[in-house]
N, C-alpha and C. Protein backbone atom coordinates (compact mmCIF):
# COMPACT_ATOMS: atom_id res chain seq x y z
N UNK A 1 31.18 23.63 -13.46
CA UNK A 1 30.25 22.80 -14.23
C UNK A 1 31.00 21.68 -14.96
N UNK A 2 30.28 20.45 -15.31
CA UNK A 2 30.90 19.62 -15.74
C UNK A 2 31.05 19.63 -17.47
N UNK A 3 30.42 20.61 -18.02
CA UNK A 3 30.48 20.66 -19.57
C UNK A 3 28.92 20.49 -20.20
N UNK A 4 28.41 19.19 -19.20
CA UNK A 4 27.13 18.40 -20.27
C UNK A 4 26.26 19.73 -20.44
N UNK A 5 25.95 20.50 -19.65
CA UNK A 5 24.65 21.00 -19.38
C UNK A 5 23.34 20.17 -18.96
N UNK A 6 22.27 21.05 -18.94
CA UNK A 6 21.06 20.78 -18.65
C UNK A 6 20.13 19.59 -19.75
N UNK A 7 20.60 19.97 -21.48
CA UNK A 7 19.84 19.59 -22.55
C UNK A 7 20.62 17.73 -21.87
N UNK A 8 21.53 18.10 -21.69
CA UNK A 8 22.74 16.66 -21.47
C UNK A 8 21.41 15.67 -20.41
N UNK A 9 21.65 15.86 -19.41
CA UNK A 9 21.03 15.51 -18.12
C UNK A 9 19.26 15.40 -18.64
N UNK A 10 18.87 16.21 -19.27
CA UNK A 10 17.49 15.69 -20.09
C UNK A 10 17.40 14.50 -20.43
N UNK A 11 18.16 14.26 -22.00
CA UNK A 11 18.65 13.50 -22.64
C UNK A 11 18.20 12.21 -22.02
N UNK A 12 19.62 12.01 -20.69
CA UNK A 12 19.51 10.71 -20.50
C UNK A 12 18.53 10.83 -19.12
N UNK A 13 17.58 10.98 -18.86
CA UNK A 13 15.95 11.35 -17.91
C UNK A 13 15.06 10.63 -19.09
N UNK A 14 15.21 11.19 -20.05
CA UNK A 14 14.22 10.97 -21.09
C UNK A 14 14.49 9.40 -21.49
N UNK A 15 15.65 8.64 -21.89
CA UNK A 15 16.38 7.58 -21.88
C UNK A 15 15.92 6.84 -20.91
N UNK A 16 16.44 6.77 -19.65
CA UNK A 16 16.18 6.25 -18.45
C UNK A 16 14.29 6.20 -18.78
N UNK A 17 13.35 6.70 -18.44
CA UNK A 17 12.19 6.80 -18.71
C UNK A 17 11.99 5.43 -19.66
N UNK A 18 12.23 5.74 -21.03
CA UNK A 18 11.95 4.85 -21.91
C UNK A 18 12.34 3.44 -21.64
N UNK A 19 13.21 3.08 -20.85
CA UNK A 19 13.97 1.98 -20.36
C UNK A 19 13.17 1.66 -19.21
N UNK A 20 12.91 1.86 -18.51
CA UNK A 20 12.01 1.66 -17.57
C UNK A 20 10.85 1.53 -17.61
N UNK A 21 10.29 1.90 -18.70
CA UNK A 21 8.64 1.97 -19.46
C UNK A 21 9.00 0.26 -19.95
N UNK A 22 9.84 0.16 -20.63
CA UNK A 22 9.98 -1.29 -21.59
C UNK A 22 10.24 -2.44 -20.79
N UNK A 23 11.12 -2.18 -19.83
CA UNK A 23 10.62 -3.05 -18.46
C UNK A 23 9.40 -3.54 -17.51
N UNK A 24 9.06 -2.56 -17.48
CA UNK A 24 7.54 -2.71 -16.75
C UNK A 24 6.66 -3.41 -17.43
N UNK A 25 6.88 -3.18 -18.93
CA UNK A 25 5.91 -3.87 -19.61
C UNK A 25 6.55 -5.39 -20.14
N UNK A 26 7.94 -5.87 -20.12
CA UNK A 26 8.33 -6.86 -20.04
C UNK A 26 7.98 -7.60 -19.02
N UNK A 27 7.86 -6.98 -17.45
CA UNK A 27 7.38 -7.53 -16.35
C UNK A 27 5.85 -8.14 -16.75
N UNK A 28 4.78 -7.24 -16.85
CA UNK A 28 3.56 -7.30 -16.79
C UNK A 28 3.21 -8.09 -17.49
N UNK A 29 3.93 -8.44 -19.22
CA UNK A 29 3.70 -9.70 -19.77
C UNK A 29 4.36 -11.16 -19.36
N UNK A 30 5.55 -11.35 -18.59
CA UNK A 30 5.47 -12.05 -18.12
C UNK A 30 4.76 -12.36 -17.08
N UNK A 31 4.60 -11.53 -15.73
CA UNK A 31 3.28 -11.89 -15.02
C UNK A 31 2.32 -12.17 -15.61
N UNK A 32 1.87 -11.93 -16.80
CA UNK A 32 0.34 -12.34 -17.66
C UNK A 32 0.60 -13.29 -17.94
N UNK A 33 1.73 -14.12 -18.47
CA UNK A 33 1.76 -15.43 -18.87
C UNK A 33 1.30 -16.11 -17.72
N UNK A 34 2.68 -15.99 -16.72
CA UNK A 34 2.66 -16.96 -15.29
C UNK A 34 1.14 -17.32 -14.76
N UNK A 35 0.37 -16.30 -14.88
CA UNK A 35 -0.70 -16.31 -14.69
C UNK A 35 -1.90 -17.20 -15.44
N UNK A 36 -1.82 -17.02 -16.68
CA UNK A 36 -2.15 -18.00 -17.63
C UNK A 36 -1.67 -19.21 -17.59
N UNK A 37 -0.37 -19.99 -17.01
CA UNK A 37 0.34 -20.90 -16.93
C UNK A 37 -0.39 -21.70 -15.65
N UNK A 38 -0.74 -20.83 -14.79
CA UNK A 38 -1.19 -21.48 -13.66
C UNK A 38 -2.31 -21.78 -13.30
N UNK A 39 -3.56 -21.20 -14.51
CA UNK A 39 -4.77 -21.37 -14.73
C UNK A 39 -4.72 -22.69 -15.31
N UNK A 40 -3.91 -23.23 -16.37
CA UNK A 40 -4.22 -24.29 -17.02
C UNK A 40 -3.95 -25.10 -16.08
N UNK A 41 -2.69 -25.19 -15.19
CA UNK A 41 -2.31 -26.36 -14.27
C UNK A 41 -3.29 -26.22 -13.64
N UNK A 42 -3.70 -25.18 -12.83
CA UNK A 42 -5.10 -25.71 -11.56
C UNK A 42 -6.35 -26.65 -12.65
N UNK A 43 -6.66 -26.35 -13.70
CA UNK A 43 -7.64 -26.95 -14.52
C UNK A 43 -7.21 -28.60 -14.84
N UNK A 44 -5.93 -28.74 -15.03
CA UNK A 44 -5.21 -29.93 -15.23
C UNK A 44 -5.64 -30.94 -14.03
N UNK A 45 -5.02 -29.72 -12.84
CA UNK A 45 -5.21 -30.74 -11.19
C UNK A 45 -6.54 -31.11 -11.01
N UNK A 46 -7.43 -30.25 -10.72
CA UNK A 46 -8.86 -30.11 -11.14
C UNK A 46 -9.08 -31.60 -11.92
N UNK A 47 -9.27 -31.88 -12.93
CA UNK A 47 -9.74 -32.93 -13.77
C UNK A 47 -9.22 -33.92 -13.44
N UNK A 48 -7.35 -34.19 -12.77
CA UNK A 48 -7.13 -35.39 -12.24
C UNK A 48 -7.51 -35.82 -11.41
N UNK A 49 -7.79 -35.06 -10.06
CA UNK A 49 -8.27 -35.04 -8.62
C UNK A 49 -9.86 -35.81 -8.76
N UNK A 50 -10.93 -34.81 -10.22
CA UNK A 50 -12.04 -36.00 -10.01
C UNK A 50 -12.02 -37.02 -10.85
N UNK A 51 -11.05 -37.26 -11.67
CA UNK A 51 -10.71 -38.97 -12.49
C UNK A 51 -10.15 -39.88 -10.98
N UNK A 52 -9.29 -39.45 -10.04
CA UNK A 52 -8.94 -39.99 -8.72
C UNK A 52 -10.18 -40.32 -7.83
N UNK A 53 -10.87 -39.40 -7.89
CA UNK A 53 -12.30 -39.63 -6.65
C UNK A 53 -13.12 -40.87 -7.74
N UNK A 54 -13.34 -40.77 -8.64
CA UNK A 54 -14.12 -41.42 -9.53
C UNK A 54 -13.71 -42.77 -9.30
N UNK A 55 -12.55 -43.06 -9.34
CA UNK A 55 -11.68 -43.88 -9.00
C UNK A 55 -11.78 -44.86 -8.09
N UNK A 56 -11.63 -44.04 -7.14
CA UNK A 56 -11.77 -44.18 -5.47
C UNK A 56 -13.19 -44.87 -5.05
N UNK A 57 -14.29 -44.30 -5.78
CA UNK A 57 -15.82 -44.18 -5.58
C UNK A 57 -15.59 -46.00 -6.25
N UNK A 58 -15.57 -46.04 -7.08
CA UNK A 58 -15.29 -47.63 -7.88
C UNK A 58 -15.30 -48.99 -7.11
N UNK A 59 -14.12 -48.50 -5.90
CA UNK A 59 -13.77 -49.29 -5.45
C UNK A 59 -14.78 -49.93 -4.27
């Protein structure tokens, strides 16, 4: 045996876990932003595209 025991090898399971929980949720809020980020740009493109046709129609 290497000394740690079993409580040892818990320990860092339980560790690992928590670290990986705080990641996932670092992920998921950045995907929530990106997501939010790319709503406003399509809304942005959106409004230029018909100031462009409007434009266009003018002529």
């Amino acid at each position: 045996m290497d000394g740690k025991g079993l409580g040892s090898t818990a320990q860092i399971s339980v560790e690992l876990i928590i670290v990986l929980a705080a990641v996932v949720a670092l992920v998921l809020l950045l995907v929530s932003q990106l997501q939010e980020t790319s709503k406003e740009g399509a809304k942005i493109i959106e409004e230029k595209s018909k100031k462009i046709f409007q434009e266009i129609e003018k002529i």
